[in-house]
Protein backbone atom coordinates (compact mmCIF):
# COMPACT_ATOMS: atom_id res chain seq x y z
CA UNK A 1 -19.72 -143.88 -122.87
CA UNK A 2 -16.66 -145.64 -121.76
CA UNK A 3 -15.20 -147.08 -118.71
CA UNK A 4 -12.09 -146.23 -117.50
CA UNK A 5 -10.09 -148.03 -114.77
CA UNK A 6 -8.78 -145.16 -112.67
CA UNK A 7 -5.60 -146.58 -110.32
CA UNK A 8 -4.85 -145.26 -106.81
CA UNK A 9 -2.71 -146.38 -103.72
CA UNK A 10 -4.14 -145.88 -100.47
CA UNK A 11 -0.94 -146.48 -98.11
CA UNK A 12 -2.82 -147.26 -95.19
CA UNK A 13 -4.38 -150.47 -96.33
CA UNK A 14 -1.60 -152.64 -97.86
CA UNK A 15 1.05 -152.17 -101.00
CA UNK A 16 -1.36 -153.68 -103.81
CA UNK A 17 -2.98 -150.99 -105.91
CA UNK A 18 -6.80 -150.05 -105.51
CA UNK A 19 -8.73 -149.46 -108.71
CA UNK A 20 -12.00 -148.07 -108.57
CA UNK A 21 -13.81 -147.39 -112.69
CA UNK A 22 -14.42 -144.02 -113.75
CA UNK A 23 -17.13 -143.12 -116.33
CA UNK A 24 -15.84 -141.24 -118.94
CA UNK A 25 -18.67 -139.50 -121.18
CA UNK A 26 -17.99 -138.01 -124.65
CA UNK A 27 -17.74 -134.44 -125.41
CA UNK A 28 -21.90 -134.21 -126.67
CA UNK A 29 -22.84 -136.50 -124.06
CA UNK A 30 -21.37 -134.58 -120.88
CA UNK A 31 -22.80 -131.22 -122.15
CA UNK A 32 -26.19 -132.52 -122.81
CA UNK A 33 -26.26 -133.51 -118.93
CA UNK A 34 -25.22 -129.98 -118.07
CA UNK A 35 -27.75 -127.30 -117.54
CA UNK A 36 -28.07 -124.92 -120.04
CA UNK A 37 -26.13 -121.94 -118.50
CA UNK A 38 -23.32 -124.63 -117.94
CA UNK A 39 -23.77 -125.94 -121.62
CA UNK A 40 -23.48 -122.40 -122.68
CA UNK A 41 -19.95 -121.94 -120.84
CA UNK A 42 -18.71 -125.29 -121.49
CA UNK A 43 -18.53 -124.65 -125.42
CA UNK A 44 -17.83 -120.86 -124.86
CA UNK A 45 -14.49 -122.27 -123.19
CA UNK A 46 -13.94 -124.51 -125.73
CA UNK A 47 -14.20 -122.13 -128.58
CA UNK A 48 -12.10 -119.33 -126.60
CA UNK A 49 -9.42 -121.91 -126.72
CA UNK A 50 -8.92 -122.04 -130.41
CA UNK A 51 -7.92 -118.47 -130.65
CA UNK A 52 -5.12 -116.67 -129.68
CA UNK A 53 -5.55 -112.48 -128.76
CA UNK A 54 -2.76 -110.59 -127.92
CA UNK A 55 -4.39 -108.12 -125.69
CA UNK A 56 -1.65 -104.61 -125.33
CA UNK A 57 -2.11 -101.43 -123.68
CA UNK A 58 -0.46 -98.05 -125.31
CA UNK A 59 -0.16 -94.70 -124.43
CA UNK A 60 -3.29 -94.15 -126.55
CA UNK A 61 -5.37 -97.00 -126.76
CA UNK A 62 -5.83 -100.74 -125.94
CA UNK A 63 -5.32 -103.22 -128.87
CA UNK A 64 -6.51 -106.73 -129.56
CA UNK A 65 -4.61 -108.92 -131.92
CA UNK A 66 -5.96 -112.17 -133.05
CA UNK A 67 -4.84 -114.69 -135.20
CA UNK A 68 -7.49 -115.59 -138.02
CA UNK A 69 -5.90 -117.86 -140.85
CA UNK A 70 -7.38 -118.22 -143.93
CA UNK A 71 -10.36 -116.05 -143.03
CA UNK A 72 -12.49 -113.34 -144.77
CA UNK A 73 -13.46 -110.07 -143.05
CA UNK A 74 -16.84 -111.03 -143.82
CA UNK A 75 -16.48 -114.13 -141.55
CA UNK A 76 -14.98 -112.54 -138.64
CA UNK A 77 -17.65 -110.06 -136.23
CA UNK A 78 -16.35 -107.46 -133.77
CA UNK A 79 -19.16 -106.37 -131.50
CA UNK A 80 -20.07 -104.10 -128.34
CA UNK A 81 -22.15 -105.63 -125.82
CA UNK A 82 -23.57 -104.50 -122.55
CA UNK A 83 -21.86 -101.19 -123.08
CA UNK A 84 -18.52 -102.36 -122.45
CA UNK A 85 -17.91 -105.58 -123.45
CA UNK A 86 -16.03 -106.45 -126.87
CA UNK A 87 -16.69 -109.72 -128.36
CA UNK A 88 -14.66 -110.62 -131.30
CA UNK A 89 -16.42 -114.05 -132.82
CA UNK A 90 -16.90 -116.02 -136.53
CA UNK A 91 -16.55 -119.34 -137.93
CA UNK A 92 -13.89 -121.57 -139.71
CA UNK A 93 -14.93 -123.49 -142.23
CA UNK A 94 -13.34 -126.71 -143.80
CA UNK A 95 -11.99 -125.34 -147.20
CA UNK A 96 -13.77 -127.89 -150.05
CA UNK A 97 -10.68 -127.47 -153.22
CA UNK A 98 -12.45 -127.03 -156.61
CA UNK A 99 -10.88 -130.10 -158.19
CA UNK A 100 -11.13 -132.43 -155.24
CA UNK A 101 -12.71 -135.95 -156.96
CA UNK A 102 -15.62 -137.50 -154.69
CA UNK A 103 -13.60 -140.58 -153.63
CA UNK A 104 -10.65 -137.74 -152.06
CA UNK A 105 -10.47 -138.66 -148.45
CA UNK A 106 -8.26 -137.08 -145.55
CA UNK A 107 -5.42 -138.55 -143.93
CA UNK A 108 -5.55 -136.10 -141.26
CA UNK A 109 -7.29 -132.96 -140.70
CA UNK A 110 -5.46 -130.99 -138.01
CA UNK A 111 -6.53 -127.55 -138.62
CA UNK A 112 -9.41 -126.38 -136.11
CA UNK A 113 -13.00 -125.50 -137.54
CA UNK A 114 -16.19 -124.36 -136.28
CA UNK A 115 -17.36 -121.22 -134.15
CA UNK A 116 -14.97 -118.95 -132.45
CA UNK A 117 -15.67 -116.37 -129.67
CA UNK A 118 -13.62 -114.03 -127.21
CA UNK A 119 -15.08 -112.08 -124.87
CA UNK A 120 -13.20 -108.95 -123.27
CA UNK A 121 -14.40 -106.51 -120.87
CA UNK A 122 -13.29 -102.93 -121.61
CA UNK A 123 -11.77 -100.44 -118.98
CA UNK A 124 -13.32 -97.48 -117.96
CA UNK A 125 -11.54 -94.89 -119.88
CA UNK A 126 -12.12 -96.77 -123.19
CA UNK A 127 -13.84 -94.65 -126.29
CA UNK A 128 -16.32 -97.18 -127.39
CA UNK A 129 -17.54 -94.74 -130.07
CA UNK A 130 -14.34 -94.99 -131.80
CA UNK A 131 -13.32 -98.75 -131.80
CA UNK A 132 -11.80 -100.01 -134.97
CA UNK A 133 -10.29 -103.23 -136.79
CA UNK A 134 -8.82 -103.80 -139.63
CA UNK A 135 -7.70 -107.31 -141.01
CA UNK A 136 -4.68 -107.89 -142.95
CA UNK A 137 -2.79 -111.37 -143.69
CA UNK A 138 -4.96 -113.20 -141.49
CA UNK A 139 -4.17 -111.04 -138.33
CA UNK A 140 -7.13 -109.29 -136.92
CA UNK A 141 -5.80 -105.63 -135.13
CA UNK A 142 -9.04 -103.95 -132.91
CA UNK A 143 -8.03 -100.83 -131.56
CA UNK A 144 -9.87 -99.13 -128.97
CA UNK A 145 -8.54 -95.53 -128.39
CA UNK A 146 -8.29 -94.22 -124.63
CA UNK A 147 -9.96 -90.65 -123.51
CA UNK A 148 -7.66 -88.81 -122.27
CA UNK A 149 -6.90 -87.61 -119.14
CA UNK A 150 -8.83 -85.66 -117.25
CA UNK A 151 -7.33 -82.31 -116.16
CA UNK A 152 -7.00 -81.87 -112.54
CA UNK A 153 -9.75 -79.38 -111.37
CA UNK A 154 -8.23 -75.88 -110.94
CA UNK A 155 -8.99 -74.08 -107.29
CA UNK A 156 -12.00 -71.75 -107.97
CA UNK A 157 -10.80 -68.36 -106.77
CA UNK A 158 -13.41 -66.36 -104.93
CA UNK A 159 -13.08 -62.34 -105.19
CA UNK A 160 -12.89 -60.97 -101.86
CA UNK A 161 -14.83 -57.52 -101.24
CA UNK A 162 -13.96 -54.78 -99.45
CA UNK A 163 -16.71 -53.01 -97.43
């Protein structure tokens, strides 16, 4: 924990600056104050940030591009949930070189690791039984084809009878 002096001028009082402190927690020590449903979002936000989706809409279907350096298919998991809901999630690991001697250490490690997780909610005319994704040069493509249209009911014609 850390303490912060946060600066503010309150112009009805007189022209030297107020300065009240402000706590400032680290990132482990907020969330563990949080409830758990708040925990829960507060790292689900901060692992959405770390990956970039194009999301694009075609005449035929919706498509989800993400950008996923340096990782395996096997690492990466495209999912359904509740029905409708596509979650695209994995991890990034820190790559360990063969050939890196025990006393190697980093200068600076700016590369993101960890858990990754994006959550979209699919459309109503979406074909969830024929989603698919394909990974090629570290670009993830999901495509999720559209139904087409339904045809506009035709009158029903009714034979008149003669009596």
């Amino acid at each position: 924990m850390a303490l912060s002096p946060f600066f503010s001028r309150d112009s009805s009082l007189s022209a030297t600056p107020n300065f009240t402190w402000k706590i400032i927690l680290p990132g482990d020590e907020m969330l563990r104050m949080l409830d758990e449903p708040s925990r829960t979002f507060m790292k689900e936000s901060h692992a959405m940030a770390n990956t970039a989706v194009d999301v694009k809409e075609t005449p035929t279907a919706y498509q989800f591009v993400a950008d996923l350096p340096g990782l395996s298919r096997e690492e990466v998991k495209v999912q359904l949930e509740n029905g409708n809901t596509l979650v695209i999630s994995g991890e990034r690991h820190r790559e360990t070189k063969t050939g890196e001697a025990a006393g190697d250490k980093y200068h600076r490690i700016e590369r993101s690791t960890g858990k990754f997780m994006r959550r979209f909610t699919l459309p109503d005319n979406a074909e969830l039984d024929k989603i698919g994704a394909q990974c090629k040069d570290g670009v993830l493509t999901v495509t999720v084809p559209k139904m087409p249209p339904k045809e506009p009911e035709k009158p029903k014609v009714v034979d008149v009878q003669i009596n």
